[in-house]
Protein backbone atom coordinates (compact mmCIF):
# COMPACT_ATOMS: atom_id res chain seq x y z
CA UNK A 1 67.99 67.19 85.61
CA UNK A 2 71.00 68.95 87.92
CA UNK A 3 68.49 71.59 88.41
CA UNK A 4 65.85 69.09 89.69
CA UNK A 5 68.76 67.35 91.73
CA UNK A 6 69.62 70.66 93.75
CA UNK A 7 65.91 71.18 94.57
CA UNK A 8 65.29 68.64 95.79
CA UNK A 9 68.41 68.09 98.52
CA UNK A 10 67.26 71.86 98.80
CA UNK A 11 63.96 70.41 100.46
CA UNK A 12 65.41 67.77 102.50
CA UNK A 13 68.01 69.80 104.41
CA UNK A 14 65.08 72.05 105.13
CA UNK A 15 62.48 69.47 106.56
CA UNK A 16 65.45 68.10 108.61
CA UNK A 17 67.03 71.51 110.00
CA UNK A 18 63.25 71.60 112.63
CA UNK A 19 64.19 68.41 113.82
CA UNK A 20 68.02 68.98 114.62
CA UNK A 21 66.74 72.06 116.49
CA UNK A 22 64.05 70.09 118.48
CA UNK A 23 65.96 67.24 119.34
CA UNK A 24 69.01 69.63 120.55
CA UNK A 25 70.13 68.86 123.48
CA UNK A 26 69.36 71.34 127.00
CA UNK A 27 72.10 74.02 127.53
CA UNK A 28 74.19 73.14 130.68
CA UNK A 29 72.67 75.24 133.83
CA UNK A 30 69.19 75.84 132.37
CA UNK A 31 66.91 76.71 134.74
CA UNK A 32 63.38 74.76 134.49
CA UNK A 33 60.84 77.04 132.62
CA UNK A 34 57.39 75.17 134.23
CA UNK A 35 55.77 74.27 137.01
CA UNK A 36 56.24 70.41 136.37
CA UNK A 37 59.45 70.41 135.37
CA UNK A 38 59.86 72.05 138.82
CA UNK A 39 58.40 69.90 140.40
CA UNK A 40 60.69 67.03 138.46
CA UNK A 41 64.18 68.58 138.46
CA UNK A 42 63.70 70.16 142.60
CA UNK A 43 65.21 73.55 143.25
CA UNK A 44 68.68 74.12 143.85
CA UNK A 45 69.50 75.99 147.56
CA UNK A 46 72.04 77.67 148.99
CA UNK A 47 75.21 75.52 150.38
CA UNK A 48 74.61 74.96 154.31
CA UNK A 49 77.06 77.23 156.15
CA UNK A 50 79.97 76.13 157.27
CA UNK A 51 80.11 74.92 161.17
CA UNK A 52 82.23 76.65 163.56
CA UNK A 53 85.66 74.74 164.50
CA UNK A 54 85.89 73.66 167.88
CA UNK A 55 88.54 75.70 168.56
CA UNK A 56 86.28 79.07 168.68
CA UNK A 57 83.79 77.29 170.80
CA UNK A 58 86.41 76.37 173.32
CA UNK A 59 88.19 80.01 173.22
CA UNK A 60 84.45 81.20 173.93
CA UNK A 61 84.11 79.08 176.95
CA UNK A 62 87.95 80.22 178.58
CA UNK A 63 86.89 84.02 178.20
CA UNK A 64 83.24 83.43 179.57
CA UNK A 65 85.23 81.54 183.00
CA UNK A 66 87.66 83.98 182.91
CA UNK A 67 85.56 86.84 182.84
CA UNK A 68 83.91 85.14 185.93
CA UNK A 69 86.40 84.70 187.62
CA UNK A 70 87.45 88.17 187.34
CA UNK A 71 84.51 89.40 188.18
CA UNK A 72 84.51 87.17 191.69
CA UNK A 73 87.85 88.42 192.52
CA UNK A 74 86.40 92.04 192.33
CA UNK A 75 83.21 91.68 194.37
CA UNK A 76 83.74 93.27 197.84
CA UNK A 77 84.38 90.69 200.33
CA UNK A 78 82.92 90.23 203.65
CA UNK A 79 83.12 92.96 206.18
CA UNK A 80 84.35 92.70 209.66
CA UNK A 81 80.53 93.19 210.84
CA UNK A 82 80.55 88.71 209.77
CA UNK A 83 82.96 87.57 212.22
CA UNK A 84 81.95 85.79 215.32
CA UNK A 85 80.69 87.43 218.43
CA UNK A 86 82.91 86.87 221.46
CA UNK A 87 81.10 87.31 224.83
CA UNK A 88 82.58 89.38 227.73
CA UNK A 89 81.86 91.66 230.77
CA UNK A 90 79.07 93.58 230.34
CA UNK A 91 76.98 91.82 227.67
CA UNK A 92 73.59 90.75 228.95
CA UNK A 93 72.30 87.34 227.68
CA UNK A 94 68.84 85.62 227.21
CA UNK A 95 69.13 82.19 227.61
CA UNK A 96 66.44 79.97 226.56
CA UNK A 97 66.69 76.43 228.17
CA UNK A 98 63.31 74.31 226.82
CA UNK A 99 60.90 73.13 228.51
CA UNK A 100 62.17 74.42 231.78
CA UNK A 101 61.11 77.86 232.75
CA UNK A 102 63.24 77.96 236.35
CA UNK A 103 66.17 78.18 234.10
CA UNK A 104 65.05 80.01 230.94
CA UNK A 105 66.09 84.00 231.88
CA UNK A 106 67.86 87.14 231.12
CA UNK A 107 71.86 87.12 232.81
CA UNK A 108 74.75 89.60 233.02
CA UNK A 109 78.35 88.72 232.58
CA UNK A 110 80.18 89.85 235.75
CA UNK A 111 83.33 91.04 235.66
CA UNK A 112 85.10 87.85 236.38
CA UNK A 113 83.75 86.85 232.89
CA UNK A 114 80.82 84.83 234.04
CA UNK A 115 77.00 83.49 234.45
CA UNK A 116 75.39 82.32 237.44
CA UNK A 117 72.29 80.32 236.91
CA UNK A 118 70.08 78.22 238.65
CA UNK A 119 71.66 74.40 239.87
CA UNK A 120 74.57 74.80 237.82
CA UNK A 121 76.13 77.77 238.87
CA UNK A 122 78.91 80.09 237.69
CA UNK A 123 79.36 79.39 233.70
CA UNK A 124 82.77 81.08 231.84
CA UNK A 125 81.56 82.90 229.51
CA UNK A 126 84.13 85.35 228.46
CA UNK A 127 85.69 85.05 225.35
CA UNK A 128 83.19 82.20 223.49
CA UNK A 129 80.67 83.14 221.56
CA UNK A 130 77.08 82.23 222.11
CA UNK A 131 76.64 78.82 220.50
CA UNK A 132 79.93 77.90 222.65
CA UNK A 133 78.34 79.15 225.71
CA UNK A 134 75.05 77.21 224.89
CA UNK A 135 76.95 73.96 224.57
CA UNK A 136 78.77 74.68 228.23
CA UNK A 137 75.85 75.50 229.59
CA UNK A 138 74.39 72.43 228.37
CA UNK A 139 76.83 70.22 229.30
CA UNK A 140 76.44 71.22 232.67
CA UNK A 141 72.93 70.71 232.67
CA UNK A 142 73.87 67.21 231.36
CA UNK A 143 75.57 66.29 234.15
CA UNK A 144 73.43 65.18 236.64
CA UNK A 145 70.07 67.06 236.04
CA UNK A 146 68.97 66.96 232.50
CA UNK A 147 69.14 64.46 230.57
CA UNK A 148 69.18 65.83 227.06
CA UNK A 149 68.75 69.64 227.59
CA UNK A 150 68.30 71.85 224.94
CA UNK A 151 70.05 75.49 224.70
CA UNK A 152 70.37 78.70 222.98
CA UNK A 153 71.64 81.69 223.86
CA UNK A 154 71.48 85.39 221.83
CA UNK A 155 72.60 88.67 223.14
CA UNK A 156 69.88 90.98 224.25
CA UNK A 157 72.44 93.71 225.34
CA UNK A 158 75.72 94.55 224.47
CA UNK A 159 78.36 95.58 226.46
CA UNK A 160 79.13 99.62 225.83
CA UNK A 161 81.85 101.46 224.26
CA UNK A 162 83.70 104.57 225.00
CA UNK A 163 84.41 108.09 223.48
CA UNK A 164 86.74 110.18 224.91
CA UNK A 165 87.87 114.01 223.90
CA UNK A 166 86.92 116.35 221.47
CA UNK A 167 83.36 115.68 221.48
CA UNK A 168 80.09 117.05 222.83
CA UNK A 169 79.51 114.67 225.27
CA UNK A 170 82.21 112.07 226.11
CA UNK A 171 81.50 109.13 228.02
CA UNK A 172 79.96 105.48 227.77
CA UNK A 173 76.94 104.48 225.28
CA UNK A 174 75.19 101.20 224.43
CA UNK A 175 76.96 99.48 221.36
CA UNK A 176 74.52 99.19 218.25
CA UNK A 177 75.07 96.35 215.69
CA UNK A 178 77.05 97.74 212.78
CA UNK A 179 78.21 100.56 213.99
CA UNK A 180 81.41 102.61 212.79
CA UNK A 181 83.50 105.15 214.65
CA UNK A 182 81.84 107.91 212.66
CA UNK A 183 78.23 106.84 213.84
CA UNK A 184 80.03 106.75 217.91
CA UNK A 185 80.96 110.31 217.18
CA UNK A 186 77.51 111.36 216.22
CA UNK A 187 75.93 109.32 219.33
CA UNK A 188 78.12 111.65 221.22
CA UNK A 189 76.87 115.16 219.89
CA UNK A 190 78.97 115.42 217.09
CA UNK A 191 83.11 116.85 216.69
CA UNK A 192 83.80 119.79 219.12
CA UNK A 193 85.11 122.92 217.64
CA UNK A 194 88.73 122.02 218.29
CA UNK A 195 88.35 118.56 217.23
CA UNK A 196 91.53 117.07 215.54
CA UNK A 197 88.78 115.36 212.54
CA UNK A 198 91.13 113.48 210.70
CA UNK A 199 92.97 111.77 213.22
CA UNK A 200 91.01 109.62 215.36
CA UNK A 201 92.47 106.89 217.71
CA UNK A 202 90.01 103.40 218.58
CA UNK A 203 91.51 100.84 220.96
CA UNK A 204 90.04 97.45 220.93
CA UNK A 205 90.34 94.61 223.32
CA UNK A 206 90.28 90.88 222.19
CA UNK A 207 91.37 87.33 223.43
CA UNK A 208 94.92 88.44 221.98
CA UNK A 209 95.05 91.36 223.91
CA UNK A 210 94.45 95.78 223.46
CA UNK A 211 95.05 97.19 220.07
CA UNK A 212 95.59 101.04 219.44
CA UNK A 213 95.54 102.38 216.19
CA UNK A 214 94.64 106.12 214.62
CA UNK A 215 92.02 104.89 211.97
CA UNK A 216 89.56 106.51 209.52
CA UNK A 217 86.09 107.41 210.30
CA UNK A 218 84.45 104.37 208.61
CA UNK A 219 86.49 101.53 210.76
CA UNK A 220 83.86 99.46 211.94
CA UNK A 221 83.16 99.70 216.18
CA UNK A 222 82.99 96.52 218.60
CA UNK A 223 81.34 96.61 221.89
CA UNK A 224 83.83 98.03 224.67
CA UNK A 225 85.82 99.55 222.09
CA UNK A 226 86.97 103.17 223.08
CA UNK A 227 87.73 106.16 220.52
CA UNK A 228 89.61 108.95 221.10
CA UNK A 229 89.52 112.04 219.03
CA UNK A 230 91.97 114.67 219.33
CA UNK A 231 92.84 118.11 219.97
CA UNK A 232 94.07 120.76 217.21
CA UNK A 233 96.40 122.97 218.11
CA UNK A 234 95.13 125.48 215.12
């Protein structure tokens, strides 16, 4: 009978050992083996990456505006070719008055500094520019024979400059926009053989009065400027 006994929990422990086995419970971490259970449990993905901190964006935007600004404080600036035109002796003018032909013509500034047009007269004209002469001029016309009279004056020739000494052929030449003293000693036939090259003296005339200076060959050149090159002694 103990022999029957032992059998027969034998049996039982082995029908129930399947079922403990089935019935276990999923390991932590598994990973779904089927489609379906795909579909049910979703896939896991990769943590979203962290967002930058403010700070960086901000230090990002104070180099960008400082490398701007550096690189606007190293652009060349304006040359001396921008500055206003200031009318003198010499410098012939087309003035364009509209819609009245007696007036509309081609004038000379004397040497007192002046126009002298048609009902109006003698017009100062030294030292403005031409958009300050137009306005005088209209003024004038303003005053008694046109009611609203409309301007504008450009310079069709300006006044000459001067080279004097050591060149091939000294004397007075019409002034070219944008030129420099080198381009007035090539108008001139070029350095003479005992030309002093590196020492070249330009005097220039203005409303504040005659500047003389020994300057390089690129120095930019005004109307009625005059440049004087030197002799070498060697």
């Amino acid at each position: 009978m103990r022999g029957v006994r032992i059998r027969v929990v034998c049996l039982l422990t082995a029908l129930a050992l399947p079922g403990c086995v089935q019935t276990a419970a999923p390991v932590a971490g598994a990973q779904p083996r089927s489609e379906l259970d795909t579909m049910a449990y979703g896939r896991p993905y990769p943590p979203p990456p962290a967002a930058a901190p403010a700070r960086t964006a901000m230090m990002d935007s104070a180099v960008t505006t400082g490398t701007l600004r550096a690189s606007y404080a190293a652009a060349p600036k304006p040359t001396g070719y921008d500055r206003p035109y200031h009318l003198d002796a010499g410098d012939r003018l087309r003035v364009v008055v509209f819609g009245q032909e007696g007036l509309t013509n081609t004038y000379a500034i004397d040497a007192g500094g002046s126009i002298t047009m048609p009902l109006i007269g003698a017009v100062p004209a030294r030292g403005r520019t031409p958009a300050a002469l137009a306005d005088e001029i209209s003024a004038h016309l303003r005053n008694g024979y046109i009611r609203e009279p409309s301007v504008a004056v450009e310079v069709e020739t300006y006044r000459p400059f001067f080279i004097l000494g050591e060149v091939a052929a000294p004397g007075q030449y019409p002034y070219v926009p944008n030129m420099s003293v080198e381009s007035a000693v090539a108008i001139a036939g070029g350095f003479s053989p005992r030309a002093k090259r590196d020492q070249v003296t330009l005097t220039h005339t203005d409303n504040s009065g005659s500047s003389r200076a020994i300057v390089p060959l690129g120095t930019p050149l005004s109307p009625g400027d005059t440049v004087l090159v030197g002799e070498r002694w060697f």
